[in-house]
PDB file of N, CA and C in Angstrom:
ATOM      1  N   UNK A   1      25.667 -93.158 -33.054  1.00  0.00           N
ATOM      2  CA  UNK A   1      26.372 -93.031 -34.302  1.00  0.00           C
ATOM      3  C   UNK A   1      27.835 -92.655 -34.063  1.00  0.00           C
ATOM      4  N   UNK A   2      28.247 -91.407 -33.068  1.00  0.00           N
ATOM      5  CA  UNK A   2      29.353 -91.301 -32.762  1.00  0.00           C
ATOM      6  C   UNK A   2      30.291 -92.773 -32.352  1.00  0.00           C
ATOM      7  N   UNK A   3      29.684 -93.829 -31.753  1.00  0.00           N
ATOM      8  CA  UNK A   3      30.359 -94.790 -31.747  1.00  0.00           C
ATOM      9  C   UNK A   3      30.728 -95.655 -32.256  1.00  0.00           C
ATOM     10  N   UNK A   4      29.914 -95.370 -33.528  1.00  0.00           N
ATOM     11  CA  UNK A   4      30.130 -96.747 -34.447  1.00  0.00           C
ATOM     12  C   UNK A   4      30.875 -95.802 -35.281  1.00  0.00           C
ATOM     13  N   UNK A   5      31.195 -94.568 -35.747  1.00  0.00           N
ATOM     14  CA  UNK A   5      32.222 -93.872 -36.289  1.00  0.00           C
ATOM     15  C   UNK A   5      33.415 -93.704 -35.494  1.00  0.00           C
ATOM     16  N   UNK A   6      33.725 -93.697 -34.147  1.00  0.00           N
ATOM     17  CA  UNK A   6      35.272 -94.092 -33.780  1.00  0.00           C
ATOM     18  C   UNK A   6      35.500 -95.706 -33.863  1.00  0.00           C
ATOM     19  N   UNK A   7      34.813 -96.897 -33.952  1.00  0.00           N
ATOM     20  CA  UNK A   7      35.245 -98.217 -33.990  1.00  0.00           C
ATOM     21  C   UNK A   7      35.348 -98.402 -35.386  1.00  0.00           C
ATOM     22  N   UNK A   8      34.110 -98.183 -36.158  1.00  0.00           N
ATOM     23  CA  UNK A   8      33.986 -98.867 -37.432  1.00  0.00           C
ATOM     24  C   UNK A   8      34.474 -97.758 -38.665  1.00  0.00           C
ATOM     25  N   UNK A   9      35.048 -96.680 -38.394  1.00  0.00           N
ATOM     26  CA  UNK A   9      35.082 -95.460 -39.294  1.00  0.00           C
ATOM     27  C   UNK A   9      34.017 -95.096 -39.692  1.00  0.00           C
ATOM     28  N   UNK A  10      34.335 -93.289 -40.519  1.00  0.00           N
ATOM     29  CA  UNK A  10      33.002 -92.722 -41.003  1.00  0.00           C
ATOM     30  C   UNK A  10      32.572 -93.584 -42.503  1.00  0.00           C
ATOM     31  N   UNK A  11      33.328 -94.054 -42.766  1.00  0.00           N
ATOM     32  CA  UNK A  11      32.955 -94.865 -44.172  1.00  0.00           C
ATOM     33  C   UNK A  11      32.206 -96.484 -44.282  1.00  0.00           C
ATOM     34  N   UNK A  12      32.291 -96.733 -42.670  1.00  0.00           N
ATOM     35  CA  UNK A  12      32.008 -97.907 -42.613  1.00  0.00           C
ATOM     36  C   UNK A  12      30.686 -98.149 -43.251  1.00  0.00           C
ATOM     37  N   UNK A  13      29.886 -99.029 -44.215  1.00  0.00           N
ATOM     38  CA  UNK A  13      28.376 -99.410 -44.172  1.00  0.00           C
ATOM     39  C   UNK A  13      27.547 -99.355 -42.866  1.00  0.00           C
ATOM     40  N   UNK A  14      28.261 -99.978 -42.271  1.00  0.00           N
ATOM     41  CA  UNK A  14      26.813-100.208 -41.046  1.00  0.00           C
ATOM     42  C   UNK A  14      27.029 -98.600 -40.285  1.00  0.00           C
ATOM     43  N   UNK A  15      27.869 -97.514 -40.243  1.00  0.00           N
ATOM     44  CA  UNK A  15      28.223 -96.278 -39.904  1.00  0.00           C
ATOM     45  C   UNK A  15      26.976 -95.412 -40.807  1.00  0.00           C
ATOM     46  N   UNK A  16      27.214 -95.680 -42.058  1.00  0.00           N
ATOM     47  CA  UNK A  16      26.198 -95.179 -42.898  1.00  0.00           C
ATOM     48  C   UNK A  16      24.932 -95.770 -42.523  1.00  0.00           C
ATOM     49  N   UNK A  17      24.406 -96.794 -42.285  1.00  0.00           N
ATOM     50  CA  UNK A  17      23.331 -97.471 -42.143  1.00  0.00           C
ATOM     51  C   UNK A  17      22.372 -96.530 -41.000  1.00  0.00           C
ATOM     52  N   UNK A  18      23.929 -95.920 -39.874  1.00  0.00           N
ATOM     53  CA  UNK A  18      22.744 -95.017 -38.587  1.00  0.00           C
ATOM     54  C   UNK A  18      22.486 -93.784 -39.407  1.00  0.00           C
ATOM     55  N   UNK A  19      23.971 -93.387 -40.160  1.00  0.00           N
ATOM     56  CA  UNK A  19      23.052 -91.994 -40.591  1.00  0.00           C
ATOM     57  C   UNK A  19      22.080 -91.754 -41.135  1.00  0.00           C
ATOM     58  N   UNK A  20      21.448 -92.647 -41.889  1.00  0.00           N
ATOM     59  CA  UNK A  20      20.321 -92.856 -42.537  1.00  0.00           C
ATOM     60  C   UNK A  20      19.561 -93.104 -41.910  1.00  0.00           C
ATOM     61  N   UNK A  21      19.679 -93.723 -40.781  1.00  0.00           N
ATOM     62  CA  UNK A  21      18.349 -93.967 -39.893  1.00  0.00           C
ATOM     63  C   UNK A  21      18.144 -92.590 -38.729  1.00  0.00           C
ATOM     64  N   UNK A  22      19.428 -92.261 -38.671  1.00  0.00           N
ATOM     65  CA  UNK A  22      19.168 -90.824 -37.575  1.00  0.00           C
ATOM     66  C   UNK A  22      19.060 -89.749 -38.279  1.00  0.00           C
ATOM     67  N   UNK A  23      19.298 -89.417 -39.193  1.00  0.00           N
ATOM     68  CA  UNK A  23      18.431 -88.433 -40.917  1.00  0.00           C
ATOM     69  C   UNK A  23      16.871 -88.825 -40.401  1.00  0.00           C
ATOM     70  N   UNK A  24      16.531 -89.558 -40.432  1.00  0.00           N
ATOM     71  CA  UNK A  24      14.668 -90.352 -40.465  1.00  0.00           C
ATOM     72  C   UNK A  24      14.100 -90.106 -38.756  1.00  0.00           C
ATOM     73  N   UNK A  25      15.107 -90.485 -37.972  1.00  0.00           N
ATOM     74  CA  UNK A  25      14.622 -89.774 -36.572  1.00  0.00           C
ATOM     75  C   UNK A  25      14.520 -88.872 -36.422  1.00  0.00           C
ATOM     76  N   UNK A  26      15.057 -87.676 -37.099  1.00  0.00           N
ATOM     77  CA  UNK A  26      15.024 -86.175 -36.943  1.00  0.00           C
ATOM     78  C   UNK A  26      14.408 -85.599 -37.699  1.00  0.00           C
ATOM     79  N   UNK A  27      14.188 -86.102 -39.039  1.00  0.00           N
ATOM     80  CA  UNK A  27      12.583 -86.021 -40.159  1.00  0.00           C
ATOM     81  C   UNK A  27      11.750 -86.328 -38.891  1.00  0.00           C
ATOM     82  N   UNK A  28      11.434 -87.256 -38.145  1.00  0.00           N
ATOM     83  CA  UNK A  28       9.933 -87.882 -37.633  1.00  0.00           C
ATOM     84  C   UNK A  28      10.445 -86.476 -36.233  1.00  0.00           C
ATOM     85  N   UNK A  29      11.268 -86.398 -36.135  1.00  0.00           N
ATOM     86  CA  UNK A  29      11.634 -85.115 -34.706  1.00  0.00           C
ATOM     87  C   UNK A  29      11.228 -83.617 -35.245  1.00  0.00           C
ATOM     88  N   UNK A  30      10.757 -83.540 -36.294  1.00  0.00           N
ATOM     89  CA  UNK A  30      10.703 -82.011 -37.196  1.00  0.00           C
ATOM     90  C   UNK A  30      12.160 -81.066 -37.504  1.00  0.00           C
ATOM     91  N   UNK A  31      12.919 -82.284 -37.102  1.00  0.00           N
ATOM     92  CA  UNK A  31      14.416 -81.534 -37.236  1.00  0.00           C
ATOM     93  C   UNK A  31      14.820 -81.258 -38.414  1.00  0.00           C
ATOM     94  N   UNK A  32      13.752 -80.524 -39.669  1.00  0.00           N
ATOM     95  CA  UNK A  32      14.291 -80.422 -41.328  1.00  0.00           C
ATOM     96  C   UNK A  32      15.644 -80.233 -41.494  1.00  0.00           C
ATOM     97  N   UNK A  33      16.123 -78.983 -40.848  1.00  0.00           N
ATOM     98  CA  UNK A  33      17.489 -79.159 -41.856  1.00  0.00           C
ATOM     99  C   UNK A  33      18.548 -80.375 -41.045  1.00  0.00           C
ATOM    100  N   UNK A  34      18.550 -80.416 -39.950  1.00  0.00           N
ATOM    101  CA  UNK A  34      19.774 -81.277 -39.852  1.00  0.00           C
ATOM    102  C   UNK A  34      19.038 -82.475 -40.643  1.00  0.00           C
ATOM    103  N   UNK A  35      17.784 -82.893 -40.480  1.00  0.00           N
ATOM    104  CA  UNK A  35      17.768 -84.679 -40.884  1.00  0.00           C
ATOM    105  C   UNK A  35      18.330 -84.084 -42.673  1.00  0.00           C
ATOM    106  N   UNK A  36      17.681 -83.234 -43.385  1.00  0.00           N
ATOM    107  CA  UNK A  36      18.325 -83.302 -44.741  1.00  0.00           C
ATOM    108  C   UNK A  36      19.579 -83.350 -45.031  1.00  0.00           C
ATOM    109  N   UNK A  37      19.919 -82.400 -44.347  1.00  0.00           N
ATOM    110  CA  UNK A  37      21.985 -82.467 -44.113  1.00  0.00           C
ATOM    111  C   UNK A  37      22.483 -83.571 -44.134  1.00  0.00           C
ATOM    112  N   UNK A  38      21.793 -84.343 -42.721  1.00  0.00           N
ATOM    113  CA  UNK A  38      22.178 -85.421 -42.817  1.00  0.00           C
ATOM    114  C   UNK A  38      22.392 -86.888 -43.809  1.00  0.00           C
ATOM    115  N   UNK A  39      20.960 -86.392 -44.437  1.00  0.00           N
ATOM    116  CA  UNK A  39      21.062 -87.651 -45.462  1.00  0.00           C
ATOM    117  C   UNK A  39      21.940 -87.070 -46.643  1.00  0.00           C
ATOM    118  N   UNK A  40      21.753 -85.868 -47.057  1.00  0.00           N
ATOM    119  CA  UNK A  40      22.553 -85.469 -48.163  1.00  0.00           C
ATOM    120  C   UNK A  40      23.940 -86.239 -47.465  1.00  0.00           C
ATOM    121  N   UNK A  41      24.689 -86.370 -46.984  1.00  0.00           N
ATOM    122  CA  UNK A  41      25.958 -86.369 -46.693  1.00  0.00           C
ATOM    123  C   UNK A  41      26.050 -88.169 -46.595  1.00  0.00           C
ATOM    124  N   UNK A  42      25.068 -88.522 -45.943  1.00  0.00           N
ATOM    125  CA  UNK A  42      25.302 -89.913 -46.072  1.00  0.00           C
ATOM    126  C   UNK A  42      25.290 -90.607 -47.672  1.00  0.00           C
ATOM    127  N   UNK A  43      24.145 -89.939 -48.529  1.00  0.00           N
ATOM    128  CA  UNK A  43      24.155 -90.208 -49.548  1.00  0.00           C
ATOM    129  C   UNK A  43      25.251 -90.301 -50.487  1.00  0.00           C
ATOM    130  N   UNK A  44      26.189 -88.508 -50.122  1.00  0.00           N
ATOM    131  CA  UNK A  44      27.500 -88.476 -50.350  1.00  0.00           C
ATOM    132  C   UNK A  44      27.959 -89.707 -49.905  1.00  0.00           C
ATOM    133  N   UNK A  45      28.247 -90.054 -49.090  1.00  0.00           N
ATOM    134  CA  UNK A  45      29.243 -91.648 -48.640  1.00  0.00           C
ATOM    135  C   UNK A  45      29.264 -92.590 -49.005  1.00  0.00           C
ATOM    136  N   UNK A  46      27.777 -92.818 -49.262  1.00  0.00           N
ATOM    137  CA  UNK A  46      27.394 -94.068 -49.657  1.00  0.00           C
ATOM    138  C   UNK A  46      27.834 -94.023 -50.932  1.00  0.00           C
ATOM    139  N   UNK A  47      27.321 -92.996 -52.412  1.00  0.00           N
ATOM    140  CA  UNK A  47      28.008 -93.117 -53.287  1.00  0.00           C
ATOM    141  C   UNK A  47      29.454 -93.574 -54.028  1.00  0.00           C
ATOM    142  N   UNK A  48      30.340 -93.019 -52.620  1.00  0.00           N
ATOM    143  CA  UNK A  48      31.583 -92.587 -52.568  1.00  0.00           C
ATOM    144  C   UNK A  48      32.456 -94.262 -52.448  1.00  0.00           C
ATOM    145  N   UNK A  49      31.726 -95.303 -50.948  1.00  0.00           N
ATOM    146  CA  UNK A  49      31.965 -96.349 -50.922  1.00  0.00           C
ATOM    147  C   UNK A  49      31.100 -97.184 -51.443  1.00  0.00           C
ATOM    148  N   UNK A  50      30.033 -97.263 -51.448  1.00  0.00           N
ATOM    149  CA  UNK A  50      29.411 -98.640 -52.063  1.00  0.00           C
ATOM    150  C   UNK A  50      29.088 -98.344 -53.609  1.00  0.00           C
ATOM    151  N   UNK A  51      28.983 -97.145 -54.174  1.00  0.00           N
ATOM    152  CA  UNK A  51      28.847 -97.080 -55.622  1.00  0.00           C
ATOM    153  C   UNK A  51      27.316 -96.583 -55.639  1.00  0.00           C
ATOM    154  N   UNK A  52      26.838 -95.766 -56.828  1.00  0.00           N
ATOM    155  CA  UNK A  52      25.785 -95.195 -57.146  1.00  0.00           C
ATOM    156  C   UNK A  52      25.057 -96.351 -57.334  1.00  0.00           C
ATOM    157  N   UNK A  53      24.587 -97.693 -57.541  1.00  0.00           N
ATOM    158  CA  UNK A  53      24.274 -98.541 -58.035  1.00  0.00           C
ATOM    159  C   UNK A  53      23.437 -99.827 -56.738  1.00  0.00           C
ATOM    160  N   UNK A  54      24.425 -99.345 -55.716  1.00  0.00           N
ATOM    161  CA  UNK A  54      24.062-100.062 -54.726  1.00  0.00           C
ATOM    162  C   UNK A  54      22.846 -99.880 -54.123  1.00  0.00           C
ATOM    163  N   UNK A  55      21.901-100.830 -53.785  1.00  0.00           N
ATOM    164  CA  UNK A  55      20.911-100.494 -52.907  1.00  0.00           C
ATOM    165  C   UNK A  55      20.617 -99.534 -51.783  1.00  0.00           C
ATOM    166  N   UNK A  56      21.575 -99.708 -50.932  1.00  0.00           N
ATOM    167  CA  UNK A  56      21.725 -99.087 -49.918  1.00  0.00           C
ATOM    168  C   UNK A  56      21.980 -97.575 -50.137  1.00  0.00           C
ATOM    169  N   UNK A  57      22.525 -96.853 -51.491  1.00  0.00           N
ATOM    170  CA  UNK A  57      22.747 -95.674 -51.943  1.00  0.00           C
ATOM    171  C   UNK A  57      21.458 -95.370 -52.575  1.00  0.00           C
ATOM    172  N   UNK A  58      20.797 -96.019 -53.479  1.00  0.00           N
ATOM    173  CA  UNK A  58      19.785 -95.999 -54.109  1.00  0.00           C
ATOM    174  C   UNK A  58      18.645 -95.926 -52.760  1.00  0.00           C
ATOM    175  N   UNK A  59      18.417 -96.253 -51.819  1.00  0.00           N
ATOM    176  CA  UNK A  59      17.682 -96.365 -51.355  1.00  0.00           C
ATOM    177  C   UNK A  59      17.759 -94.622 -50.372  1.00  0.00           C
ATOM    178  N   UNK A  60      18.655 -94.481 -49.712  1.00  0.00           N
ATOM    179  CA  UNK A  60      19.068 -92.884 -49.525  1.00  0.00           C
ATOM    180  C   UNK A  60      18.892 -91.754 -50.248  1.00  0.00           C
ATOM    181  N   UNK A  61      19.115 -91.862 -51.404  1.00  0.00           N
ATOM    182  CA  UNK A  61      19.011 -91.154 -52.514  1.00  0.00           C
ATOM    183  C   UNK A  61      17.137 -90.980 -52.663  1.00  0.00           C
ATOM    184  N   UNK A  62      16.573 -92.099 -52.789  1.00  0.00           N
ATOM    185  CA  UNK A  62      15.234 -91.879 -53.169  1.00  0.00           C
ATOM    186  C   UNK A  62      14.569 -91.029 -51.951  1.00  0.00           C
ATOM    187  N   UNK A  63      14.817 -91.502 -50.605  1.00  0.00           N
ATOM    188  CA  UNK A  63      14.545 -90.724 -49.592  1.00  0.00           C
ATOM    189  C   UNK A  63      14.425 -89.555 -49.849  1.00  0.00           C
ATOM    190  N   UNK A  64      16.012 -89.037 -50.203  1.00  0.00           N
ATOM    191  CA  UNK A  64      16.197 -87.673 -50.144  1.00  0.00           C
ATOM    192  C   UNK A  64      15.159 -86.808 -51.146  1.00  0.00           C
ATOM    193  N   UNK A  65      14.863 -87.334 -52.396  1.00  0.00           N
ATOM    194  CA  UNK A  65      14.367 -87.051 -53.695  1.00  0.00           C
ATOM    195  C   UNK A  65      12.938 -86.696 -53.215  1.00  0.00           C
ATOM    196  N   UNK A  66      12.518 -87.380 -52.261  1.00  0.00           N
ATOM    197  CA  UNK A  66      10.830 -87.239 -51.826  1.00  0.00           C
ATOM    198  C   UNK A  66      10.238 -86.409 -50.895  1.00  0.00           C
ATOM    199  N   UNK A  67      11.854 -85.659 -49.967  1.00  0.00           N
ATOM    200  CA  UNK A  67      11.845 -84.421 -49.162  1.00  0.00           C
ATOM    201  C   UNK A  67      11.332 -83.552 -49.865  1.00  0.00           C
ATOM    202  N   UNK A  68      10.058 -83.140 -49.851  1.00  0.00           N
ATOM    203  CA  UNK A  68       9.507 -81.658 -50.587  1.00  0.00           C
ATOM    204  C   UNK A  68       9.698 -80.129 -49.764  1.00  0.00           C
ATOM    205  N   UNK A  69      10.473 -79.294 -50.228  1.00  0.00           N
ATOM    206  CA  UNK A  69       9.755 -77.855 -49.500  1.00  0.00           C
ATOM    207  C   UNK A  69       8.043 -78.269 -48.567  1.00  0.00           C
ATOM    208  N   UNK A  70       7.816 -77.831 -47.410  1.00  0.00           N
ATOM    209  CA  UNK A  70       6.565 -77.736 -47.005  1.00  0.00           C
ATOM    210  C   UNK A  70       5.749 -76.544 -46.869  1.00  0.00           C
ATOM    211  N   UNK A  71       6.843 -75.148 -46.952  1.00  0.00           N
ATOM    212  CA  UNK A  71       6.467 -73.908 -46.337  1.00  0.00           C
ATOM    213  C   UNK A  71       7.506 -73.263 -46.732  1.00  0.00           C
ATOM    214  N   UNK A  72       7.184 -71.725 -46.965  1.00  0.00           N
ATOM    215  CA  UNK A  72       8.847 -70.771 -46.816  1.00  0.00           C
ATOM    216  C   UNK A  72       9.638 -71.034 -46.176  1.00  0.00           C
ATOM    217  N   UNK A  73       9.167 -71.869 -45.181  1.00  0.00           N
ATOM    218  CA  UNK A  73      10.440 -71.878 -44.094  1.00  0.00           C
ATOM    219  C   UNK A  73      11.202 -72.663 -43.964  1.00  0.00           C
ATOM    220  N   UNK A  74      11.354 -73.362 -45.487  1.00  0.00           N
ATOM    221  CA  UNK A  74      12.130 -73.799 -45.845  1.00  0.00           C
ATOM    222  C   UNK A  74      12.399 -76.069 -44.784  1.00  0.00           C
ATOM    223  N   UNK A  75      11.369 -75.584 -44.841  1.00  0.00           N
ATOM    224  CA  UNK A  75      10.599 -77.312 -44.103  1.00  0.00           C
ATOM    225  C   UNK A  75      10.655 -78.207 -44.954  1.00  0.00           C
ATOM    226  N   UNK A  76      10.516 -79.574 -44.477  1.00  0.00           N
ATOM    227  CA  UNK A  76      10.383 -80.616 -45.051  1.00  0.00           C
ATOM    228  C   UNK A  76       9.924 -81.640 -44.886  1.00  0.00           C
ATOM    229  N   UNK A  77       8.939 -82.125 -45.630  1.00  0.00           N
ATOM    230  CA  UNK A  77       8.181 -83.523 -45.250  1.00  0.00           C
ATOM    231  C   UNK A  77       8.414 -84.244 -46.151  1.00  0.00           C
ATOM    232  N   UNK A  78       8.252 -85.860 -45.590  1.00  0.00           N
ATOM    233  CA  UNK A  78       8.232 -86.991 -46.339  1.00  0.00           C
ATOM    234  C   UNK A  78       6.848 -86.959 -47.139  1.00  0.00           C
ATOM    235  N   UNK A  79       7.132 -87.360 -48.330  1.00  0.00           N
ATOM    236  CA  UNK A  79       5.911 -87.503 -49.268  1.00  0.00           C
ATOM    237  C   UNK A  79       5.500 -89.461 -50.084  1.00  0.00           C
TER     238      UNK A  79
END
C-alpha cells in the first residue's frame, strides 16, 4: 500500500482499493482496531473522492456498518 500511495497518491482509487483490502487482512489477522481505523479512514476517502453514492464507498461503508463490538475489549467481528 505504501507504494501505490507514493506513485498513485493517497487519494488515488486503486490506493483506496488496498486500504480496503488491508482493513480485511487485519480483520481476518484479529488486528480489530487497526483493520477498523483503517477502513473508517478509507471510507473517509472514498467519500471525499468518489462521492457517497459510489459503489466502491458504499461498499466500505457497509463493511464497516457490520463490524459489531465482540467483547469489552472492545473487538470486532465480521457479521
Amino acid at each position: 500500500m505504501e507504494t501505490r500511495k507514493r506513485v498513485l497518491g493517497e487519494e488515488h482509487p486503486d490506493t483506496l482499493m488496498s486500504m480496503h483490502n488491508l482493513a480485511f487482512t487485519w480483520k481476518d489477522q484479529e488486528q480489530w482496531e487497526d483493520a477498523t481505523q483503517l477502513l473508517q479512514d478509507c471510507v473517509r476517502r472514498r467519500e471525499m473522492v468518489l462521492g457517497m453514492d459510489h459503489p466502491d464507498t458504499l461498499s466500505s461503508a457497509s463493511a464497516l456498518s457490520d463490524w459489531k463490538p465482540e467483547s469489552s475489549e472492545n473487538r470486532y467481528k465480521f457479521s
